[in-house]
N, C-alpha and C. Protein backbone atom coordinates (compact mmCIF):
# COMPACT_ATOMS: atom_id res chain seq x y z
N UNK A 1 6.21 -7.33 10.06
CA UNK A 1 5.12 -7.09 9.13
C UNK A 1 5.65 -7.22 7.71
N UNK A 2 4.47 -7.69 6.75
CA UNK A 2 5.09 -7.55 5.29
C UNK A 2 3.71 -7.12 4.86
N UNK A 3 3.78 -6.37 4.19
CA UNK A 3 3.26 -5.74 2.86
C UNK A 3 2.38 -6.83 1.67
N UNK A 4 1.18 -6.94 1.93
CA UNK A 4 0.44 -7.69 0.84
C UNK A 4 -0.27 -7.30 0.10
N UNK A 5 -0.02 -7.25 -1.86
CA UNK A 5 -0.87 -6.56 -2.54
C UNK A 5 -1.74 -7.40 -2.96
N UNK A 6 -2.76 -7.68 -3.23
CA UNK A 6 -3.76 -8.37 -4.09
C UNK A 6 -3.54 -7.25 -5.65
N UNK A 7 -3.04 -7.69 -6.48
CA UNK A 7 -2.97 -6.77 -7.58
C UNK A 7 -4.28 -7.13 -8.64
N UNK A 8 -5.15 -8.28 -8.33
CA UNK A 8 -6.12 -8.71 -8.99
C UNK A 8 -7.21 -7.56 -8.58
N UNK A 9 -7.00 -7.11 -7.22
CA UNK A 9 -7.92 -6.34 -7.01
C UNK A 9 -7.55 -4.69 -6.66
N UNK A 10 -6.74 -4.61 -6.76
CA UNK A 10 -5.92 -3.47 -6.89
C UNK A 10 -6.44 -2.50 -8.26
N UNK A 11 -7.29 -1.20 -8.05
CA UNK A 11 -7.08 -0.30 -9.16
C UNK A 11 -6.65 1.27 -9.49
N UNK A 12 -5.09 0.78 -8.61
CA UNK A 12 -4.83 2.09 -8.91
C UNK A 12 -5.19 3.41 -8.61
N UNK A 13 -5.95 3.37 -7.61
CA UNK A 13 -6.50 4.87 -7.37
C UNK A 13 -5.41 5.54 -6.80
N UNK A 14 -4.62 5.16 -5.74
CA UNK A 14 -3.47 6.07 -5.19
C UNK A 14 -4.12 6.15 -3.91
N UNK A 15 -4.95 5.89 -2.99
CA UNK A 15 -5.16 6.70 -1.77
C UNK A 15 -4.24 5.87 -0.74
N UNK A 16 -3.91 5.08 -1.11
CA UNK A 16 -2.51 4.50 -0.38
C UNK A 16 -1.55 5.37 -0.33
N UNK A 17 -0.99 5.76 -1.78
CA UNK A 17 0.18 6.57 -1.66
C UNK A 17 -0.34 7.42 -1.57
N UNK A 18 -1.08 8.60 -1.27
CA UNK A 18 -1.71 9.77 -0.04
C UNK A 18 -1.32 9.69 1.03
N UNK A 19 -2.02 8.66 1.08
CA UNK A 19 -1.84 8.32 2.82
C UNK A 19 -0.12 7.79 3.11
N UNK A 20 0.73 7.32 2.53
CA UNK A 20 2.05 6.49 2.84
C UNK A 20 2.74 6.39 1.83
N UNK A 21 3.39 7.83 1.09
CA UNK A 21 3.84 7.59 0.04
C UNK A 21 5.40 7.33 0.43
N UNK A 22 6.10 6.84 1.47
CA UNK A 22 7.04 6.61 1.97
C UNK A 22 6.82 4.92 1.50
N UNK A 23 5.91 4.78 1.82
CA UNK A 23 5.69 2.94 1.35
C UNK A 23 5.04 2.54 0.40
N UNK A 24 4.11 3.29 -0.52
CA UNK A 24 3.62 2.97 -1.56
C UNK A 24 3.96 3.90 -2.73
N UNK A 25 3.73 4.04 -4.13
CA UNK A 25 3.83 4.54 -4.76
C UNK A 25 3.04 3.71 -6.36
N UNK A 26 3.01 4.96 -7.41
CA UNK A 26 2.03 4.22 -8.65
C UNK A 26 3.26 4.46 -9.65
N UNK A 27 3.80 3.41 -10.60
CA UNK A 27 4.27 3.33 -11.71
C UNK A 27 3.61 4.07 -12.79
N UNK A 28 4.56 4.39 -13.70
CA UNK A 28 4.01 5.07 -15.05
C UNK A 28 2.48 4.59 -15.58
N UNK A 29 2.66 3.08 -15.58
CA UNK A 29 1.10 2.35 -16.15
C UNK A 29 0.12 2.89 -15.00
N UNK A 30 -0.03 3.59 -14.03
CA UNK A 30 -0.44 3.33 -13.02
C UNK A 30 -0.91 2.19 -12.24
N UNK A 31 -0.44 1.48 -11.98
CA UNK A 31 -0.01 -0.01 -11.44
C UNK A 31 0.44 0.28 -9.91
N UNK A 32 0.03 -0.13 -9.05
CA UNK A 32 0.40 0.01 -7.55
C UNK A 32 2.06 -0.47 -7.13
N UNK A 33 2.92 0.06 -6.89
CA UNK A 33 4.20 -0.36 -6.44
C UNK A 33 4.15 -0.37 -4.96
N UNK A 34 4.66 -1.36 -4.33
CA UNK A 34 5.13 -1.23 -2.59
C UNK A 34 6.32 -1.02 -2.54
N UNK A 35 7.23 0.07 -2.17
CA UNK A 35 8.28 0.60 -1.73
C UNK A 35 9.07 -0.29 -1.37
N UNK A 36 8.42 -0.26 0.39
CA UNK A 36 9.08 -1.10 1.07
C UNK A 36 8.13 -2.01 1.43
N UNK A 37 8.12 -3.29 1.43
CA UNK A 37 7.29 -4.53 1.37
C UNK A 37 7.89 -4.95 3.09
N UNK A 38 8.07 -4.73 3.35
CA UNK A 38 8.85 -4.95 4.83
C UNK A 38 9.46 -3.49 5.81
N UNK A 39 8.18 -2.89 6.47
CA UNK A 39 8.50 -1.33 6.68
C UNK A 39 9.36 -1.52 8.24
N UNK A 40 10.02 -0.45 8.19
CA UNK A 40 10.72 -0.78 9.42
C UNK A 40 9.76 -0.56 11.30
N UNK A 41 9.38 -1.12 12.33
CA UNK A 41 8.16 -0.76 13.09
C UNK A 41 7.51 0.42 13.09
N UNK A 42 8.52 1.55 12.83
CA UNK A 42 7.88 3.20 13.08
C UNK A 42 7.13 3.74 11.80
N UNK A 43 7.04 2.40 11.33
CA UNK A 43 6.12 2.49 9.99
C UNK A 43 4.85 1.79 9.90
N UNK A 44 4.51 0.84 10.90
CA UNK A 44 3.46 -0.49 10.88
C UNK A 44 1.86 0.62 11.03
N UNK A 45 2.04 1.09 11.50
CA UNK A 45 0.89 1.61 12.14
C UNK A 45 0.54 2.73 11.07
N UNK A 46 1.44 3.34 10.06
CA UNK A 46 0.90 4.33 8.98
C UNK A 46 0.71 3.25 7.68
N UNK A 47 1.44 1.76 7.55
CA UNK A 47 0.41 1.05 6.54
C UNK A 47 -0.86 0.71 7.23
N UNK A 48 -0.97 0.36 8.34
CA UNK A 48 -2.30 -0.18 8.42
C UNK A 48 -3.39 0.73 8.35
N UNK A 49 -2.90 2.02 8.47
CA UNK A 49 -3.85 2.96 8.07
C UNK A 49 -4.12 3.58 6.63
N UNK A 50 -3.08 2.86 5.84
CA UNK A 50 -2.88 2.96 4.77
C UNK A 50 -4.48 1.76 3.68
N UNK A 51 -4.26 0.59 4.60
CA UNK A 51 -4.59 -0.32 4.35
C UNK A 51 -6.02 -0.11 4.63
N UNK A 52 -6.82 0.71 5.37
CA UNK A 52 -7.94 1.27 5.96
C UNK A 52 -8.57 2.17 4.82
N UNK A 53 -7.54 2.85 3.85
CA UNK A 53 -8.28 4.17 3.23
C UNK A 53 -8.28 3.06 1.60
N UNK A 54 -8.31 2.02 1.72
CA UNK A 54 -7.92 1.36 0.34
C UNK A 54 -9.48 0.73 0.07
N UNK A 55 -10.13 1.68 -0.86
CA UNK A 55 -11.68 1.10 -0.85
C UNK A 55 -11.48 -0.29 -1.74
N UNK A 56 -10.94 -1.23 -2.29
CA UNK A 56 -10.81 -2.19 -2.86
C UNK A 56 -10.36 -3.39 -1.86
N UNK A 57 -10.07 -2.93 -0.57
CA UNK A 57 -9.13 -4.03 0.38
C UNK A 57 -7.93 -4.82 -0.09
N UNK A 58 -7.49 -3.86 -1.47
CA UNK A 58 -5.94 -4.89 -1.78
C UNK A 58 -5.15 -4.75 -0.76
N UNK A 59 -5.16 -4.33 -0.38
CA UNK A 59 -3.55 -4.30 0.54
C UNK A 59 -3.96 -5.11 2.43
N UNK A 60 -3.02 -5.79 2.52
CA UNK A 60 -2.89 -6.41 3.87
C UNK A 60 -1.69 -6.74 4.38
N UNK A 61 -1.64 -7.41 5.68
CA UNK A 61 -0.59 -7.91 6.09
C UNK A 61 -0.28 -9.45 6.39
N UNK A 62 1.22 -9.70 6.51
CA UNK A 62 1.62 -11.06 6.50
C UNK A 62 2.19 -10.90 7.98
């Protein structure tokens, strides 16, 4: 799995990093950061639920 942000549509709300702050996190600007862009398997299944609570649909997978 890899980690896909759409940052065009990305605004920052954080309910990613709520939900997976092991893999996401917000920069000072509040700007969306991905941790780990490549989570190790015992992680796939808490981004995609990550990816579920993201009312904008930036985030996906490769």
């Amino acid at each position: 799995m890899r980690i896909v942000l759409d940052e065009d549509l990305c605004d920052g709300n954080g309910f990613c990093v709520a939900h997976a702050p092991e893999l996401f996190g917000l920069r000072d600007d509040d700007t969306l950061e991905v941790i780990d862009p490549s989570p190790p398997t015992e992680l796939h299944e808490r981004a995609r639920e990550a990816f579920l609570v993201c009312p904008k649909r930036a985030l996906s997978e490769q």
